[in-house]
Protein backbone atom coordinates (compact mmCIF):
# COMPACT_ATOMS: atom_id res chain seq x y z
CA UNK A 1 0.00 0.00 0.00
CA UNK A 2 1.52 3.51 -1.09
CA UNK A 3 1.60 5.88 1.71
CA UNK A 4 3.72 9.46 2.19
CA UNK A 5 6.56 9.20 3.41
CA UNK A 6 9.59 10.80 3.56
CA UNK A 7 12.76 9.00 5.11
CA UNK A 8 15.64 11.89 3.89
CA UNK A 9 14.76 14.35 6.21
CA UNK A 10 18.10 13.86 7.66
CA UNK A 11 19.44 14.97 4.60
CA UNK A 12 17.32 18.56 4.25
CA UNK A 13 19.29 21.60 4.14
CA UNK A 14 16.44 22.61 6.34
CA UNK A 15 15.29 20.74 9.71
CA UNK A 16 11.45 22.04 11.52
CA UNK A 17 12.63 22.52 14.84
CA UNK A 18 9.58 22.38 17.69
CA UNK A 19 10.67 25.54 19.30
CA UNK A 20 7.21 25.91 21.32
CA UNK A 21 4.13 23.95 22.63
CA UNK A 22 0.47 25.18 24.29
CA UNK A 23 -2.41 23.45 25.10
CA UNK A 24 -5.55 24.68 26.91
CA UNK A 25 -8.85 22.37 28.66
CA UNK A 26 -12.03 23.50 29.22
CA UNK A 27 -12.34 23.53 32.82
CA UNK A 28 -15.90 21.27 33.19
CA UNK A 29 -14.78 17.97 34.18
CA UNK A 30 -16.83 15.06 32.83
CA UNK A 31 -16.09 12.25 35.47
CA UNK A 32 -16.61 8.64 35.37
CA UNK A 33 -19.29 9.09 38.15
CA UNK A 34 -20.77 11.88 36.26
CA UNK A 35 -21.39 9.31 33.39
CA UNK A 36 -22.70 6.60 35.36
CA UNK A 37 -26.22 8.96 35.60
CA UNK A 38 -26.39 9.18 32.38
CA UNK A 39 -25.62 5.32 31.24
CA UNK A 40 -25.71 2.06 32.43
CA UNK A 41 -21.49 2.07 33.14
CA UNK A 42 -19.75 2.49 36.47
CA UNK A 43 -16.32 3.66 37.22
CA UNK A 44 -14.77 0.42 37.31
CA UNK A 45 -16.28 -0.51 33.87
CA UNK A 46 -14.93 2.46 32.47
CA UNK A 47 -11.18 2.44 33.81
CA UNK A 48 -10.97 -1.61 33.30
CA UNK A 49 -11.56 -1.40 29.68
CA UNK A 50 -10.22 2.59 28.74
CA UNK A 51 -8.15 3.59 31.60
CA UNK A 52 -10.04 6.87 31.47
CA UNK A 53 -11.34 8.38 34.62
CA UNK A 54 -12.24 12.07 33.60
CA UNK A 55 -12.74 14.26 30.42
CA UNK A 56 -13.04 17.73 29.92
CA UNK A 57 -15.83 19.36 28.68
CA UNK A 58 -16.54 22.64 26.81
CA UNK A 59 -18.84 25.31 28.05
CA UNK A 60 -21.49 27.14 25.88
CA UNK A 61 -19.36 29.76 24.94
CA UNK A 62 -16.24 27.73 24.43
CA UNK A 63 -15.93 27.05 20.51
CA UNK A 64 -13.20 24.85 18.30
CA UNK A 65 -11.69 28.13 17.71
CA UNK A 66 -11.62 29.68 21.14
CA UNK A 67 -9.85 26.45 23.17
CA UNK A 68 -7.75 26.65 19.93
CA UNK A 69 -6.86 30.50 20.26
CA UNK A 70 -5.48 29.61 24.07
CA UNK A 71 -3.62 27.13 23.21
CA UNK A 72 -1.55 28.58 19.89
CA UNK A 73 -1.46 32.01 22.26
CA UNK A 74 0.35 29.64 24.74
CA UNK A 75 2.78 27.61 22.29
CA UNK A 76 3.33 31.45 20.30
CA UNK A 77 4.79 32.41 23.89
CA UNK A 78 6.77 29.34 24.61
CA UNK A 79 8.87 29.75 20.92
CA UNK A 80 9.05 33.73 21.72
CA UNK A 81 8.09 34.09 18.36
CA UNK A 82 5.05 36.89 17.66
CA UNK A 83 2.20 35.44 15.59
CA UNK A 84 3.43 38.14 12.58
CA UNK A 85 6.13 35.72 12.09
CA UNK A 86 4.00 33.31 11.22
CA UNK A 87 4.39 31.68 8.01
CA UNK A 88 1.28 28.70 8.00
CA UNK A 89 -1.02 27.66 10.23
CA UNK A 90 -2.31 24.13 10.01
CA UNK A 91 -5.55 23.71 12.47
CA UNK A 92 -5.96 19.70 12.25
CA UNK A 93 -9.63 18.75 13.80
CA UNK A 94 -13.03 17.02 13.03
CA UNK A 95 -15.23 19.73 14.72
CA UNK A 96 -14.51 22.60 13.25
CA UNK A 97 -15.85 26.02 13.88
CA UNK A 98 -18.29 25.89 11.29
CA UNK A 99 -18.57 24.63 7.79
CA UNK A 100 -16.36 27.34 6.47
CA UNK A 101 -15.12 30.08 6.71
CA UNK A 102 -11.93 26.95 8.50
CA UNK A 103 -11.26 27.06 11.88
CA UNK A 104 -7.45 27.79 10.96
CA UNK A 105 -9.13 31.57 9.80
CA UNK A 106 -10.66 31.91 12.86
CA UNK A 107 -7.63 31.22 14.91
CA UNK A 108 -5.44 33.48 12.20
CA UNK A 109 -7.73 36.66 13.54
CA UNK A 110 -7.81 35.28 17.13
CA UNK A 111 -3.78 35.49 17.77
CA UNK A 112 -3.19 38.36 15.06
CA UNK A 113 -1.53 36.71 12.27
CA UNK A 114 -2.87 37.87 9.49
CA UNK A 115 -1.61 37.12 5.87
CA UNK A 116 -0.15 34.16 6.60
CA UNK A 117 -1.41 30.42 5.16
CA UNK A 118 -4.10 29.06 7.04
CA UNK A 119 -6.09 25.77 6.61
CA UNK A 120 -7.90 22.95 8.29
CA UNK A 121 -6.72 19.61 8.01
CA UNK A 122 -9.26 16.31 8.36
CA UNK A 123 -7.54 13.48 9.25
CA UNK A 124 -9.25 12.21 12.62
CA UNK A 125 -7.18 11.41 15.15
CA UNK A 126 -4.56 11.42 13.13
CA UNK A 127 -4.49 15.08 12.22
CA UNK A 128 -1.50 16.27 14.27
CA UNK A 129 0.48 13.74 12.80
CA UNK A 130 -0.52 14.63 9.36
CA UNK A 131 -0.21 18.31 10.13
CA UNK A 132 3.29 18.22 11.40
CA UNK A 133 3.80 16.33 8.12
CA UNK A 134 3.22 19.06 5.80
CA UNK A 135 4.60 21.58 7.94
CA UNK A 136 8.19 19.79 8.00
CA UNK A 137 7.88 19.20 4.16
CA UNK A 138 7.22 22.60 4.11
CA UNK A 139 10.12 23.68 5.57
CA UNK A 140 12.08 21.38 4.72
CA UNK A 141 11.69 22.25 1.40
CA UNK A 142 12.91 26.19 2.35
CA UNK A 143 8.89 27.85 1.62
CA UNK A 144 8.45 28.36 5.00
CA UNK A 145 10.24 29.30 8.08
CA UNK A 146 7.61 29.20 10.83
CA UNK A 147 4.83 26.85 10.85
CA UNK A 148 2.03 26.61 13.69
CA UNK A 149 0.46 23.51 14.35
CA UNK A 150 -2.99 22.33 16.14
CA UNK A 151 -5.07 19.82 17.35
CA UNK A 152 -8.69 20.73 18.43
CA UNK A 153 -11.63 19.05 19.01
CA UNK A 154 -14.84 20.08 20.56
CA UNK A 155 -16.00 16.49 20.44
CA UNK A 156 -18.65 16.48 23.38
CA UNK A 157 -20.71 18.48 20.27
CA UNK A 158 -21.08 15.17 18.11
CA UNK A 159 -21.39 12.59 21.29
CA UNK A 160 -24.48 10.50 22.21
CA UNK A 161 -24.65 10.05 26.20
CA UNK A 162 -27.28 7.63 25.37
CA UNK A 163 -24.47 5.21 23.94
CA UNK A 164 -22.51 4.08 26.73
CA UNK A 165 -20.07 2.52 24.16
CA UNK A 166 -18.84 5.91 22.74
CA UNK A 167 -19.39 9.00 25.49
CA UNK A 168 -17.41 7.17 27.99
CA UNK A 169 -13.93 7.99 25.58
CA UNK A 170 -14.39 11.08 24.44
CA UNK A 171 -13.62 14.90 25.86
CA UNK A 172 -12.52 18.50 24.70
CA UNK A 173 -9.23 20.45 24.28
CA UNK A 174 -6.91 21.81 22.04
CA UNK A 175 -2.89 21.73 21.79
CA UNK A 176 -0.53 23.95 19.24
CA UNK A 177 2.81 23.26 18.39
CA UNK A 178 5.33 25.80 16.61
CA UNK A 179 7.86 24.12 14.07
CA UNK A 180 10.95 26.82 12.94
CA UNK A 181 13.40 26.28 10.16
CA UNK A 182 17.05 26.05 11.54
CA UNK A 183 20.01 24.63 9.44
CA UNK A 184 20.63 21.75 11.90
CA UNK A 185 22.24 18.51 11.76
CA UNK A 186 21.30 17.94 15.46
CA UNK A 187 17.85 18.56 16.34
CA UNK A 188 14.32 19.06 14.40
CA UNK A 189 12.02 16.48 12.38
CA UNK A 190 13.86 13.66 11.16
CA UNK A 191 11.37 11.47 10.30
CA UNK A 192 7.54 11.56 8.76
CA UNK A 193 5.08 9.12 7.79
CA UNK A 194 1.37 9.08 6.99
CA UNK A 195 -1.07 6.46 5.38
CA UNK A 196 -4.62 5.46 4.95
CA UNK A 197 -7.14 2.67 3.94
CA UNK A 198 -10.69 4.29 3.12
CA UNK A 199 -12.09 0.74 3.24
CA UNK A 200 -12.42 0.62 7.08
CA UNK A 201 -14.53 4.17 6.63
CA UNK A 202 -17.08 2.10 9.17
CA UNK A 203 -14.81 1.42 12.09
CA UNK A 204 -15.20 5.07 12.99
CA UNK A 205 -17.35 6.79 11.45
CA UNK A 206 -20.00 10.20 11.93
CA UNK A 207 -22.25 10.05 9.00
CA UNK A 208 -24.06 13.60 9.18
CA UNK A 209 -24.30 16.10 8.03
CA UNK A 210 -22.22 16.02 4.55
CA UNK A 211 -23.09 15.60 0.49
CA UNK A 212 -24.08 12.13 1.70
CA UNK A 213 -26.63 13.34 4.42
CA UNK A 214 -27.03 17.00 3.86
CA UNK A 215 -28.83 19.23 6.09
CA UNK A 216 -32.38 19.88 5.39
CA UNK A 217 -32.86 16.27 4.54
CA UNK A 218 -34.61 13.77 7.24
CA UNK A 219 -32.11 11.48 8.15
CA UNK A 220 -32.87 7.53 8.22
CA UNK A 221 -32.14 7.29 11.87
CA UNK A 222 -31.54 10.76 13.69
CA UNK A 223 -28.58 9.51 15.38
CA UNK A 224 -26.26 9.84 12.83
CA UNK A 225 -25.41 13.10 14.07
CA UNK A 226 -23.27 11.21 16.25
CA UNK A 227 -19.46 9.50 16.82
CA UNK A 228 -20.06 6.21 15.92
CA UNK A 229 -17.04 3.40 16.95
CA UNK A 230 -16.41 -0.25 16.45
CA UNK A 231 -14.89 -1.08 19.36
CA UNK A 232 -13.45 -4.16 18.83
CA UNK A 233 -12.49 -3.73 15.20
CA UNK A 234 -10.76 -0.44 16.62
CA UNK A 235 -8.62 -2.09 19.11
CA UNK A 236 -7.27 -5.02 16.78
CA UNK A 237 -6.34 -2.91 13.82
CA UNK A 238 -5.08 0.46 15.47
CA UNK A 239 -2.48 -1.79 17.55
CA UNK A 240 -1.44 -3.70 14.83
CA UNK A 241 -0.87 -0.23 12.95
CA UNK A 242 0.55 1.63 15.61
CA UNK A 243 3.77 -1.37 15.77
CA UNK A 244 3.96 -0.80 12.02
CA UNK A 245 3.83 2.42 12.04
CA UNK A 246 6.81 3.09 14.60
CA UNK A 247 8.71 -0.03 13.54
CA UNK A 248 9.28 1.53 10.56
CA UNK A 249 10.47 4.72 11.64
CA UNK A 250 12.98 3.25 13.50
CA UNK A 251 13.96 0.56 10.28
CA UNK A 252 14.78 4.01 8.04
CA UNK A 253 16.60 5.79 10.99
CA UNK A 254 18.17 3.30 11.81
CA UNK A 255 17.71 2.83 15.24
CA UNK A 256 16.48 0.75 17.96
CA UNK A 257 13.48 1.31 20.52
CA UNK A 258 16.03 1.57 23.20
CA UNK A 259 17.34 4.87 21.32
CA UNK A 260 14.23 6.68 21.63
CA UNK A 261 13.91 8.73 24.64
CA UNK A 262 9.82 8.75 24.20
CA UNK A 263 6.52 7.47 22.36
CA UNK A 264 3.94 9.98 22.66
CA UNK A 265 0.73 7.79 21.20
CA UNK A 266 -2.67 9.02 20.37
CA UNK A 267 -4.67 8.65 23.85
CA UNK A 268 -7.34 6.17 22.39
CA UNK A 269 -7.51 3.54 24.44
CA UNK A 270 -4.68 3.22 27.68
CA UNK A 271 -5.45 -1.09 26.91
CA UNK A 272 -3.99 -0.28 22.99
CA UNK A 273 -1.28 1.68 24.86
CA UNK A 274 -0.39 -1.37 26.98
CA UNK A 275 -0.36 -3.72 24.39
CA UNK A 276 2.02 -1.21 22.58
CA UNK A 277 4.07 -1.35 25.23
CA UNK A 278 4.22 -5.09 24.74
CA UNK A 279 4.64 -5.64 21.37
CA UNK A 280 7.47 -3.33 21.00
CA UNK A 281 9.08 -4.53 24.07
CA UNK A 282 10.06 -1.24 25.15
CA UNK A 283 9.89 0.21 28.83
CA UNK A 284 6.39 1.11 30.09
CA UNK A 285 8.28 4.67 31.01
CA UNK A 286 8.93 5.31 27.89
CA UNK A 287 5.31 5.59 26.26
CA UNK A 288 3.50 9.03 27.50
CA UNK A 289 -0.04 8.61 28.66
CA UNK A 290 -2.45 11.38 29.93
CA UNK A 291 -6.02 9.42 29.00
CA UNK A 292 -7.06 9.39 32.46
CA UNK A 293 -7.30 12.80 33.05
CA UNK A 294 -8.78 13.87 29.35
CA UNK A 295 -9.71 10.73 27.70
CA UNK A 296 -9.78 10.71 23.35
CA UNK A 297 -9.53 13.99 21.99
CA UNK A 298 -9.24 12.87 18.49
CA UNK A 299 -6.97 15.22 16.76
CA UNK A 300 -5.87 17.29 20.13
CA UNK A 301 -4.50 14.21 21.87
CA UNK A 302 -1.00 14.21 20.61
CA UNK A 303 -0.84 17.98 20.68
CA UNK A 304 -1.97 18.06 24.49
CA UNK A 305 0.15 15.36 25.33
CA UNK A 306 3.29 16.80 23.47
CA UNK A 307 2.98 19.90 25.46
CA UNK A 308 2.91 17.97 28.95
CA UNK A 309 5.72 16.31 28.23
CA UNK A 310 8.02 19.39 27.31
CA UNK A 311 6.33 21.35 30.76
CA UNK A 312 6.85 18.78 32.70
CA UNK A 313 10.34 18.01 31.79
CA UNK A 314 9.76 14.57 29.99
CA UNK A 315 11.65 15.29 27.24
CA UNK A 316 14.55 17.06 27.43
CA UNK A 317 17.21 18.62 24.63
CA UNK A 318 18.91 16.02 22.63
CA UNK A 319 15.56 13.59 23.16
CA UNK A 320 14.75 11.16 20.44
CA UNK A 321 10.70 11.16 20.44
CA UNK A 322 8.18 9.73 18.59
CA UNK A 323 4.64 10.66 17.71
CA UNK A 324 2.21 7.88 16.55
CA UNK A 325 -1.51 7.73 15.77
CA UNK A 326 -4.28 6.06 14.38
CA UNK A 327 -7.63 6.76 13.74
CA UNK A 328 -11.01 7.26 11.54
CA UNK A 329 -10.70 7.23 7.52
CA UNK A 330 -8.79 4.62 8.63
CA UNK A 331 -5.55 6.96 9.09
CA UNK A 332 -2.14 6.59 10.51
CA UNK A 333 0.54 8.80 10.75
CA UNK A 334 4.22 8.92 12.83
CA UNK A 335 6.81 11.68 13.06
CA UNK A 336 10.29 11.35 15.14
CA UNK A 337 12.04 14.47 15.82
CA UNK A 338 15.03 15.16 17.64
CA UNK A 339 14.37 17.82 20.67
């Protein structure tokens, strides 16, 4: 299966450098207990099969755009770079603002950048990956010098409480990441990789409202408004992926797991994590989680996660870490960069 992928970023006159991270949460905290009035679940239930024991949840006036204004406001701050200087700005997410004008506009006004690029990018869960993609090939290729990168998702909008299988996984929040051309041979994206296979559209799916099911038109069942998951499906051919995916990246680098400093995963299910962990027989240290406090937030997750880990001193200069996702279209995606 062809796939994009470029494995000579080592050999790019220019490297995209993560100079700065931000992320921002709603401050309404779904909890596990919270959920058990709504569904027949319980707290036990909940963490036995998902590991997730909270998610955050966005107030009436808290839009895609708004959590996604914090957080690029915060990660602008953290590469003491003034959103001017912005080149691009790649807003990856499956609840956008609104139809169009994108969400990426929105935030362009927000944070004053004006002039620069801006676009969304649908990729499901695997939007940050993608994102960071296109911003290193980007820059690598010398047409752009600073690159801002989110992950947002306002997911509580699209979630059924009434189906116990899908509103126990999913929250809100945003995360921005700011990529910087540097002539490097040290630090910077080394490594990117994205795929997809359109045939497992079902697995994870939200069927309204598109061409397919436009507005205005009754829909055969009025749930389809709604996240719908596959559980099982899910679990079986995102872990298979996620190996794949970061066995490879280490094959073309030339490296081992015990050379990477980190595995920042998408936070879909802390079982998938686990049996990550296994597979590649690496150190559970070494894989990041964070789905206990937030649970899935789809394109965010990465983004979030990334910027806990630089905060709280996880990854340090010199680090070797890898991103790796997986999620609805069916999409994948992995980057490695050096910190």
């Amino acid at each position: 299966m062809a796939n994009f992928k470029n494995g000579q970023l080592l050999n790019s006159k220019y490297r995209a450098v993560l100079t700065g991270t931000g992320s921002f949460l709603p401050e309404k905290v779904l909890s596990n207990l919270d959920l058990e009035k709504l569904v027949d679940t319980s707290d036990e239930w909940i963490q036995t099969r998902t590991g997730i024991k909270n998610r955050r949840i966005a107030d009436d006036d808290q839009t895609t755009a708004t959590l996604a204004i914090e957080a690029s406001k915060r990660a602008l701050e953290a590469a003491n770079i003034d959103a001017a200087d912005l080149d691009m700005i790649i807003c990856a997410t499956i609840t956008p603002e609104m139809t169009f004008p994108s969400t990426a506009c929105f935030v362009q006004e927000g944070i004053g950048a004006i002039g620069c690029c801006a676009f969304d990018l649908q990729a499901a869960c695997s939007g940050f990956t993608y994102g960071i993609s296109v911003a290193t090939s980007m820059i690598s290729s010398g047409m752009a010098k600073n690159i801002l990168v989110i992950g947002v998702e306002t997911l509580s909008r699209i979630t059924s409480y009434q189906d116990r299988g899908s509103c126990i996984l999913f929250g809100d929040g945003a995360g921005a990441a700011v990529f910087t051309a540097e002539e490097t041979t040290e630090n910077g994206v080394v490594y990117c990789d994205c795929g997809a296979d359109g045939s497992g559209a079902e697995t994870l799916i939200c069927r309204a409202y598109g061409s397919r099911h436009p507005v205005g038109k009754e829909l055969p069942n009025p749930d389809m408004i709604y996240m719908e998951i596959n559980g099982r499906e899910t679990y079986n051919v995102a872990t298979r992926q996620i190996v794949k995916s970061v066995k490879e990246a280490l094959k073309t680098l030339n490296v081992t797991i015990d050379d990477v400093d980190l595995v920042i995963p998408h936070q879909m299910n802390a079982r998938i994590m686990e049996a990550v962990v296994k597979r590649l027989k690496m150190p559970e240290e070494k894989m990041f989680s964070n789905i206990a406090n937030y649970g899935n937030t789809s394109a965010a997750s990465i983004a979030i996660a990334l910027d806990e880990a630089v905060r709280q001193g996880d990854i340090e200069k010199g680090d070797l870490v890898v991103l790796v996702a997986f999620g609805g279209g069916l999409t994948w995606g992995v980057n490695a960069f050096r910190y």
